[in-house]
N, C-alpha and C. Protein backbone atom coordinates (compact mmCIF):
# COMPACT_ATOMS: atom_id res chain seq x y z
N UNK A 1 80.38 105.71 139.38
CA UNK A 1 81.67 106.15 138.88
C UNK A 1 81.48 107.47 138.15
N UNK A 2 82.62 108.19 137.98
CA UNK A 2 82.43 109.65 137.47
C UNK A 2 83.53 109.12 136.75
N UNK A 3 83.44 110.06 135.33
CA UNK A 3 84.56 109.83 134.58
C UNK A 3 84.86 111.43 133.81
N UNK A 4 85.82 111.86 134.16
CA UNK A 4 86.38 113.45 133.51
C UNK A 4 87.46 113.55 133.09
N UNK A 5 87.54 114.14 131.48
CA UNK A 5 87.95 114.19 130.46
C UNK A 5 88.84 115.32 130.82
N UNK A 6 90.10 115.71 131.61
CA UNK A 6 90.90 116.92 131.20
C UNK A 6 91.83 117.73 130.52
N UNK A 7 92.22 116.42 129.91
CA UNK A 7 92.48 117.42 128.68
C UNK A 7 92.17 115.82 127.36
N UNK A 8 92.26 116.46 126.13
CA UNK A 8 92.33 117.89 125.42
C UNK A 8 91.32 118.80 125.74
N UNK A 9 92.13 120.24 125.58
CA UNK A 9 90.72 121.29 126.09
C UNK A 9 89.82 121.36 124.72
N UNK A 10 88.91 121.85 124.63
CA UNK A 10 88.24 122.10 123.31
C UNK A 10 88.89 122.66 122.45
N UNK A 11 88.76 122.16 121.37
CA UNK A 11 89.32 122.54 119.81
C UNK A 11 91.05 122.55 120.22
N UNK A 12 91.92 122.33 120.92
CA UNK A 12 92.64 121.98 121.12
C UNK A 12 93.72 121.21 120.33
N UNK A 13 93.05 119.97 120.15
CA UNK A 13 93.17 118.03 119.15
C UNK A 13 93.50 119.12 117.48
N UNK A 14 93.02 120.02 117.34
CA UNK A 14 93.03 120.88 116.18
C UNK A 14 93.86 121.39 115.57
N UNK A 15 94.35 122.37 116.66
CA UNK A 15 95.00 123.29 116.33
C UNK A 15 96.69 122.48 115.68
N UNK A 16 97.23 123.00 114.65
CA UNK A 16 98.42 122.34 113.65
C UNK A 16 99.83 122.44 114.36
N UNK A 17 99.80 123.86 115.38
CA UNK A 17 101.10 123.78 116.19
C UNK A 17 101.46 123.20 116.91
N UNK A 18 100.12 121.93 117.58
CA UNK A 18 100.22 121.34 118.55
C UNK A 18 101.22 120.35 118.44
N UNK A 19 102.21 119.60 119.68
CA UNK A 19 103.06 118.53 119.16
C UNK A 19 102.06 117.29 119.39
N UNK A 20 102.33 116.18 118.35
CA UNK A 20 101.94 115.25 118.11
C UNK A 20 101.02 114.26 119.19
N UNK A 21 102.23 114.38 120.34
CA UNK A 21 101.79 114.02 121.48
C UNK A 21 100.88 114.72 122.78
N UNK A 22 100.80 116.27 122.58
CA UNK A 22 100.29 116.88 123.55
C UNK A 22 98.52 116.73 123.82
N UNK A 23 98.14 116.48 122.68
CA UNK A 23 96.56 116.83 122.65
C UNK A 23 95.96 114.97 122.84
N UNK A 24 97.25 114.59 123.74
CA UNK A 24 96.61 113.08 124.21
C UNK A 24 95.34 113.22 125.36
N UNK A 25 94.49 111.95 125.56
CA UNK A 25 93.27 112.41 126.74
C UNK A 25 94.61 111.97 127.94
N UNK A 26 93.52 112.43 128.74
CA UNK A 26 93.63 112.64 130.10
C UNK A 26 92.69 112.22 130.91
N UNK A 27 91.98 111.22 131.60
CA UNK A 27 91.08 110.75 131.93
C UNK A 27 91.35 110.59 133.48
N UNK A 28 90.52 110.95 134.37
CA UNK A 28 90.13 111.04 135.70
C UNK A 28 88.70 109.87 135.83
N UNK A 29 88.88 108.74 136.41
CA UNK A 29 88.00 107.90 136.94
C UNK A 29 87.87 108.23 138.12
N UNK A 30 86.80 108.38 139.17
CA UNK A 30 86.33 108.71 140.22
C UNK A 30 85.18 107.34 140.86
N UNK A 31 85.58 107.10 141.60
CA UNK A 31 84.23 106.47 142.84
C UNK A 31 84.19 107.33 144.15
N UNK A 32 83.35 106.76 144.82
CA UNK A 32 83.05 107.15 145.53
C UNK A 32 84.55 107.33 146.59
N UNK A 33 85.34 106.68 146.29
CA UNK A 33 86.16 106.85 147.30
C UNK A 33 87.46 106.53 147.19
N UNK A 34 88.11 106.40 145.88
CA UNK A 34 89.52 105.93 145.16
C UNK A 34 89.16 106.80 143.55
N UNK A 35 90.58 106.80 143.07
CA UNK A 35 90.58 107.51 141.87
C UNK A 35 91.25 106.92 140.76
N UNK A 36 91.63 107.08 139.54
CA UNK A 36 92.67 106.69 138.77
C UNK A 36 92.85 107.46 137.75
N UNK A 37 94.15 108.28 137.43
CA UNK A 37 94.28 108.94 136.32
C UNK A 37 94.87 108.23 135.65
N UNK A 38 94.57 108.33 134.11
CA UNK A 38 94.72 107.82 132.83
C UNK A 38 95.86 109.13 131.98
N UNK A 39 96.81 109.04 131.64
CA UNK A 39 97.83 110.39 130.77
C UNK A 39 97.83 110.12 129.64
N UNK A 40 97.72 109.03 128.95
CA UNK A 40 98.08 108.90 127.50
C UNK A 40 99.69 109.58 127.34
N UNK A 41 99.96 109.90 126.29
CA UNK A 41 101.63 110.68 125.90
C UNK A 41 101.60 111.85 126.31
N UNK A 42 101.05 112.47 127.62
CA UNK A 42 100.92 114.06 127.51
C UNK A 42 102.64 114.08 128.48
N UNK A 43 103.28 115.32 127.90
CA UNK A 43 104.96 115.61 128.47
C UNK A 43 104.58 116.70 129.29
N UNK A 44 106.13 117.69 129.74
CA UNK A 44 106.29 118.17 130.85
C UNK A 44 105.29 119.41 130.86
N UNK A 45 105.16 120.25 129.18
CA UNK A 45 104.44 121.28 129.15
C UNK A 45 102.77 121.06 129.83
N UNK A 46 102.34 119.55 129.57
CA UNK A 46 101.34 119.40 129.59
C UNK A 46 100.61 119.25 130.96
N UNK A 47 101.42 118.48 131.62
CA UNK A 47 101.54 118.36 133.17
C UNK A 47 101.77 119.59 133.85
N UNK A 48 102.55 120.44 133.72
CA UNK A 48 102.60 121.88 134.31
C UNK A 48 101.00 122.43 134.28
N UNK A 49 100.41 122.57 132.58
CA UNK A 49 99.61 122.95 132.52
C UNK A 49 98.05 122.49 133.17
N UNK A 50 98.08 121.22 133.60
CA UNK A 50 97.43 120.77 134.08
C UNK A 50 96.98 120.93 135.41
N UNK A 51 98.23 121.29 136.28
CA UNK A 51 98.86 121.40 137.33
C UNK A 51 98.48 122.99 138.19
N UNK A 52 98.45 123.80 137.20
CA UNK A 52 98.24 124.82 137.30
C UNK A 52 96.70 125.07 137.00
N UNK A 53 95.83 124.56 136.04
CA UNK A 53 94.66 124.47 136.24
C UNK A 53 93.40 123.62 137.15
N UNK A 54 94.17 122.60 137.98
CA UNK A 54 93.92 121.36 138.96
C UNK A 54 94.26 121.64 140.12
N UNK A 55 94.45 123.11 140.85
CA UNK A 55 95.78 123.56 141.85
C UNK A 55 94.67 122.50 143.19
N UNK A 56 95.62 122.22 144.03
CA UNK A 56 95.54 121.94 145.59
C UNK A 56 95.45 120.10 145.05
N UNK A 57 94.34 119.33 145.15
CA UNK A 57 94.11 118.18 145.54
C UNK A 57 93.41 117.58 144.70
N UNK A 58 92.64 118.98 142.95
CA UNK A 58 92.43 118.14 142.14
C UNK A 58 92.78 117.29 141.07
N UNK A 59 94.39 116.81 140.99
CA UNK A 59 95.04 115.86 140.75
C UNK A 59 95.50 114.42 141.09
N UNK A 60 94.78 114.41 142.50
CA UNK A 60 95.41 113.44 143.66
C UNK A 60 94.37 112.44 142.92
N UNK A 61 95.24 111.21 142.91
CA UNK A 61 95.08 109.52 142.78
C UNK A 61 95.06 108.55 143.20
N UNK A 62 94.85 108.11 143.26
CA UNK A 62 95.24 106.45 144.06
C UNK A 62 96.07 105.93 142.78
N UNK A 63 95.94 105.81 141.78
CA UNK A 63 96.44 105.16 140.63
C UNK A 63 97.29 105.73 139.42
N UNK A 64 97.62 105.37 139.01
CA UNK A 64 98.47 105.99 137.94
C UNK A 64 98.61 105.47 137.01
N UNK A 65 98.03 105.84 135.15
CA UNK A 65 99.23 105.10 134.26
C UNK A 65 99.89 106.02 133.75
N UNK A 66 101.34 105.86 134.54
CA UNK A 66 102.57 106.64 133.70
C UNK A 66 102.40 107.18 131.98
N UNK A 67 102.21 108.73 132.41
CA UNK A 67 102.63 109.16 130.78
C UNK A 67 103.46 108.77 129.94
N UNK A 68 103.20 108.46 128.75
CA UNK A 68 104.44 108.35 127.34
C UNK A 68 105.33 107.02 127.97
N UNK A 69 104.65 106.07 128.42
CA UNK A 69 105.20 104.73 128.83
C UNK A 69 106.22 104.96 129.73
N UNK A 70 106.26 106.31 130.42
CA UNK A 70 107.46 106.54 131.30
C UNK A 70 109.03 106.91 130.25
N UNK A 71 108.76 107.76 129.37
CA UNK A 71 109.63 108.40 128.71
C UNK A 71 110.24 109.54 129.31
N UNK A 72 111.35 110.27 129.00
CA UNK A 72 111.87 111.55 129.85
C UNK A 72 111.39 112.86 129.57
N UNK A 73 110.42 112.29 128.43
CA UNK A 73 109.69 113.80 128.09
C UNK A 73 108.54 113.69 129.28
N UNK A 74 108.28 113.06 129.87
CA UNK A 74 107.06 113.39 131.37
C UNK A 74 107.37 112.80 132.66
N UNK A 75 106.83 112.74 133.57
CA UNK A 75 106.81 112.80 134.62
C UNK A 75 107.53 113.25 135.68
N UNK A 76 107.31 114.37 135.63
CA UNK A 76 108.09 115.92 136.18
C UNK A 76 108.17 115.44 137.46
N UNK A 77 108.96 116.16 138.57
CA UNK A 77 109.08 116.13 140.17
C UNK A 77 107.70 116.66 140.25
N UNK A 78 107.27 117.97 139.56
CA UNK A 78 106.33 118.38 140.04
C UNK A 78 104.96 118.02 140.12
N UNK A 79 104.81 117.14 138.74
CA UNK A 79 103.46 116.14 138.41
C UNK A 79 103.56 115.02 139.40
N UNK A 80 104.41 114.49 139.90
CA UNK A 80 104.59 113.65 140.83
C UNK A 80 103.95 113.80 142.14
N UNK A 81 104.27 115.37 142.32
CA UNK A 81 104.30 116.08 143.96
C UNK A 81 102.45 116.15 143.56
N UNK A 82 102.04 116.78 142.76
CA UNK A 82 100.42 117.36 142.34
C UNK A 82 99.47 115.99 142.19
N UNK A 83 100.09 114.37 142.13
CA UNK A 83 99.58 113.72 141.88
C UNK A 83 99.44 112.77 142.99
N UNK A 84 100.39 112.64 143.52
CA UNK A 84 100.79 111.40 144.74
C UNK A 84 100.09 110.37 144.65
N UNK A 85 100.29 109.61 143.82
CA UNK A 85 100.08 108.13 143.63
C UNK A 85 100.45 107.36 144.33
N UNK A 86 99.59 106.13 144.92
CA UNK A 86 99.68 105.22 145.36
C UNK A 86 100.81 104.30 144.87
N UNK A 87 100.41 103.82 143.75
CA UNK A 87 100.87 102.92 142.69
C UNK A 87 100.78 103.32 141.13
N UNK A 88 101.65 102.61 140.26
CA UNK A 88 101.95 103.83 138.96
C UNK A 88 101.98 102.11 137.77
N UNK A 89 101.59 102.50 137.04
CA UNK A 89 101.17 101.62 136.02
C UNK A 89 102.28 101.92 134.74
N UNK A 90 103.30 100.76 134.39
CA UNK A 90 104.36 101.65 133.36
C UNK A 90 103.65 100.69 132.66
N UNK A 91 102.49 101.62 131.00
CA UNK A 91 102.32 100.23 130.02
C UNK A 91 103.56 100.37 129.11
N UNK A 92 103.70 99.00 129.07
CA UNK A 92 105.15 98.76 128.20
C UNK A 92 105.37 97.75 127.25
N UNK A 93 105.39 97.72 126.24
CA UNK A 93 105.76 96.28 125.65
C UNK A 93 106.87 95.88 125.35
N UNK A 94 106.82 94.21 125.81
CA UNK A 94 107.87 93.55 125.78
C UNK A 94 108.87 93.54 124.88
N UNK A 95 110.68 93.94 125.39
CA UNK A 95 111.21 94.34 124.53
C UNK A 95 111.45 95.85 123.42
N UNK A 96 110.52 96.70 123.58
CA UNK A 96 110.35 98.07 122.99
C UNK A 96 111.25 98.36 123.24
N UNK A 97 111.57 98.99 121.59
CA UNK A 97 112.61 99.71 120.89
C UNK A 97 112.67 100.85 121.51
N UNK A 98 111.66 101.34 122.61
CA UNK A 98 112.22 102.99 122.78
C UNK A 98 112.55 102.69 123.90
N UNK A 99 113.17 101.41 124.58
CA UNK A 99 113.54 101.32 126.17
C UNK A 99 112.92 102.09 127.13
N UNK A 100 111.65 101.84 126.89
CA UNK A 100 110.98 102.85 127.81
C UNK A 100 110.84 101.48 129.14
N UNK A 101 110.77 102.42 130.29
CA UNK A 101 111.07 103.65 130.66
C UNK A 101 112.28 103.99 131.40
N UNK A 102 112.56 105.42 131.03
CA UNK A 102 113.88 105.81 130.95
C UNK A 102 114.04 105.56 132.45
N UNK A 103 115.26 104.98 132.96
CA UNK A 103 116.12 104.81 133.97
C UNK A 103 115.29 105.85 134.95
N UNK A 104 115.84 107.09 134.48
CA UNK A 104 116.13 108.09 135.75
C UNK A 104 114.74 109.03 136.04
N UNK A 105 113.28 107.91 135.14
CA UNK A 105 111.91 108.49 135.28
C UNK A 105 111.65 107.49 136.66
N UNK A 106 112.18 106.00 135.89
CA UNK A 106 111.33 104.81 136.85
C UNK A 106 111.79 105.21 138.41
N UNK A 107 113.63 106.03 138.47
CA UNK A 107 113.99 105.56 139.30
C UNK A 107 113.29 106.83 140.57
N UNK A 108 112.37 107.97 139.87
CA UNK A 108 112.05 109.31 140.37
C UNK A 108 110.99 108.60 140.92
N UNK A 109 109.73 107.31 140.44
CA UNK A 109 108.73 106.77 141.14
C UNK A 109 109.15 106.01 142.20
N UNK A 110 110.16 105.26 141.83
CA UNK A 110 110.66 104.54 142.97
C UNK A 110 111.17 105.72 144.54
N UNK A 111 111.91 106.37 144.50
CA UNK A 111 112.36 107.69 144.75
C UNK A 111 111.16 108.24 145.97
N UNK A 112 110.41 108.59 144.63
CA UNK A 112 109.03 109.06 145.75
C UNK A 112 108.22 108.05 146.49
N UNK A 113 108.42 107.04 146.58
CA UNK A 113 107.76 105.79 147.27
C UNK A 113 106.42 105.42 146.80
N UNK A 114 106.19 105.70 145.32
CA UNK A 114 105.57 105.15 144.75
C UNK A 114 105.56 103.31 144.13
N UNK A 115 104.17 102.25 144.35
CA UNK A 115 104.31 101.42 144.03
C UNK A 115 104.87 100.69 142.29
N UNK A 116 105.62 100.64 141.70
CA UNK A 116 105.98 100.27 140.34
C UNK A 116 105.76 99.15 139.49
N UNK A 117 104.69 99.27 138.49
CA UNK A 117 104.32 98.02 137.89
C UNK A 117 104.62 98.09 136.42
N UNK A 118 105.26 97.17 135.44
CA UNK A 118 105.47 97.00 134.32
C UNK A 118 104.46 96.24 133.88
N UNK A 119 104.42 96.67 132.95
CA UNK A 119 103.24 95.54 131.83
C UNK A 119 104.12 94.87 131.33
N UNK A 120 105.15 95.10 130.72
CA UNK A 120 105.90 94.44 129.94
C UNK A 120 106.47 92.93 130.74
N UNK A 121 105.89 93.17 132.36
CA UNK A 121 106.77 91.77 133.10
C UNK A 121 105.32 91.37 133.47
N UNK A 122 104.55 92.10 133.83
CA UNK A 122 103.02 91.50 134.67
C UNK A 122 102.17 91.16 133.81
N UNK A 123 101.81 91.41 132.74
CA UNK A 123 100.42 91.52 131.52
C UNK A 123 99.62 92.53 132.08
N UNK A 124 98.32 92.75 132.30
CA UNK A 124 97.68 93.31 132.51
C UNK A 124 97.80 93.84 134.26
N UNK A 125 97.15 94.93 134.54
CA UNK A 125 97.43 95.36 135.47
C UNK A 125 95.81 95.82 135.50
N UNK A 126 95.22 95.33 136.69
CA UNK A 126 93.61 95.70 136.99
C UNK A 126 93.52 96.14 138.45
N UNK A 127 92.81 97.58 138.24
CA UNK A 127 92.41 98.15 139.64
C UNK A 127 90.88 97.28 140.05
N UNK A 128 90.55 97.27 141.07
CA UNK A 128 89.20 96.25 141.73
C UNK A 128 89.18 97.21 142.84
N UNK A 129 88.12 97.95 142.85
CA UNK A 129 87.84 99.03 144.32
C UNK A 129 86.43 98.36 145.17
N UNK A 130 86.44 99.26 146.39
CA UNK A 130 85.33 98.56 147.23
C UNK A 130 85.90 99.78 148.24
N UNK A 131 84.37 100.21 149.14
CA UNK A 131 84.81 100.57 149.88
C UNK A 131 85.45 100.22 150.98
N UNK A 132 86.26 99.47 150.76
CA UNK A 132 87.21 98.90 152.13
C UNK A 132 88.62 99.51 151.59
N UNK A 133 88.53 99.55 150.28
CA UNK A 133 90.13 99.58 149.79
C UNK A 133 89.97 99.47 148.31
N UNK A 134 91.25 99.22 147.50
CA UNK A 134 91.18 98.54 146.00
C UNK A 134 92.32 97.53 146.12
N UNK A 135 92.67 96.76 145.38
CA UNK A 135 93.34 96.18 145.23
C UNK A 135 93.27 95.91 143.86
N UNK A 136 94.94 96.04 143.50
CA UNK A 136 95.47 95.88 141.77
C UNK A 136 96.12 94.52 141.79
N UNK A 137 95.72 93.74 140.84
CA UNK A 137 96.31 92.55 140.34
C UNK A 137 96.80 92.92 138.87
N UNK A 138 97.70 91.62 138.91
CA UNK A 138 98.27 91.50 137.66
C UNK A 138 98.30 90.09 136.88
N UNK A 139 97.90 90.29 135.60
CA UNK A 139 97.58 88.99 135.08
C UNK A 139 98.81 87.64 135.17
N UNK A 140 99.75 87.90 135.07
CA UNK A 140 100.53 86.86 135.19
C UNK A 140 100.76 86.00 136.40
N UNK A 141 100.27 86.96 137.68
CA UNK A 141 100.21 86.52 138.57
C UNK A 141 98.73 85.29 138.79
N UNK A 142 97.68 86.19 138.60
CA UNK A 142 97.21 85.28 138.25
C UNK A 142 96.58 84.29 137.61
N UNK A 143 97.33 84.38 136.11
CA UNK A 143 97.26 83.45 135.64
C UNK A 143 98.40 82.65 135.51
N UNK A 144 98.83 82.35 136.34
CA UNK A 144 100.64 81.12 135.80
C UNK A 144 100.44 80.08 134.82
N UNK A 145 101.27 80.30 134.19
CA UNK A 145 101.49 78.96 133.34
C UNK A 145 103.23 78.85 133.07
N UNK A 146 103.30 77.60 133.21
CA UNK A 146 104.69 77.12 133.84
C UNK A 146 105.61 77.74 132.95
N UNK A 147 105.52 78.00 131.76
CA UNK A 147 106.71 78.27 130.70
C UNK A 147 106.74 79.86 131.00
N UNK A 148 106.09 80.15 131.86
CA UNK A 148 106.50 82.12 132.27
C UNK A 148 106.52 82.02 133.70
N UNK A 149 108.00 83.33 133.78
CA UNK A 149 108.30 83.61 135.08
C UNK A 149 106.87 84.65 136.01
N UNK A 150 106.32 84.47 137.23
CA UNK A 150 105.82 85.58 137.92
C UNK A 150 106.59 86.06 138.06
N UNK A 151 107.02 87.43 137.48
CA UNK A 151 107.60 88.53 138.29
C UNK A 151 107.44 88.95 139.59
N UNK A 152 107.95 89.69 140.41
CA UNK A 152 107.85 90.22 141.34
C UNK A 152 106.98 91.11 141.27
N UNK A 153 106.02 91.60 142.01
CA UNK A 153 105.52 93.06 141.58
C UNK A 153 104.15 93.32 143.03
N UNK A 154 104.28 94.62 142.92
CA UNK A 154 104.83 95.63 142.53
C UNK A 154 106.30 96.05 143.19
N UNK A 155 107.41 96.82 142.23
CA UNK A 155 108.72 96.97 143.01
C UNK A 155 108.91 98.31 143.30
């Protein structure tokens, strides 16, 4: 596995003008043959910028966890187009006060024919790679216990 750190850039996390949320990591997991980016809260400035330093195919994923829990401050048309995810990971907790994620983010993954998974309905969400493929499970699925619904997933 390869694991690369792209942002924060150096001394970056530092600097006082930064907004709160921008100088989140950015993590690129690599195998030999599937990927998964990690966003933490990074928004639209950050993704452009990324975008523009990553140009052609070094953004592309198999996986995704949705920036800022899928808030409207990220996930641009264009981070979308630079990323093309397989499947998109919204972490969410149950009930959150910031109704994340906003309507008209979830409905841009759905949109692009990206796969859609909530934490807030699945529990955990685990990538399992091989070179044949990966396959993502989700804890509720398999773990049932009668007093919780399996959700559907991925939608």
């Amino acid at each position: 596995m390869r694991f690369a750190v792209l942002r924060p850039l150096a001394g970056h996390a530092r600097r006082a003008v930064v907004a709160s949320n921008a100088p989140s990591c950015v993590l690129r997991v690599d195998t030999a043959r599937h990927s998964l980016l990690l966003t933490g809260d990074i928004g639209l400035a950050e993704e452009r910028a990324l975008i523009e330093r990553e140009p052609g195919a070094g953004l592309r994923a198999d996986g995704l966890v949705v920036a800022h829990h899928g808030s409207g401050t990220s996930s641009g048309a264009g981070w979308l187009d630079a990323v093309r995810p397989h499947a998109a990971v919204f972490q969410l907790g149950y009930a959150n006060r910031y109704r994340h994620p906003q309507a008209e983010v979830w409905e841009r993954y759905g949109g692009a024919g990206i796969l859609r998974y909530r934490t807030d309905e699945t529990g955990a969400v685990t990538m399992t790679t091989s070179p044949a493929g990966y396959v993502l499970s989700m804890f509720r699925q398999a773990e049932p216990r009668y007093w919780r619904a399996r959700p559907l997933a991925p939608r």
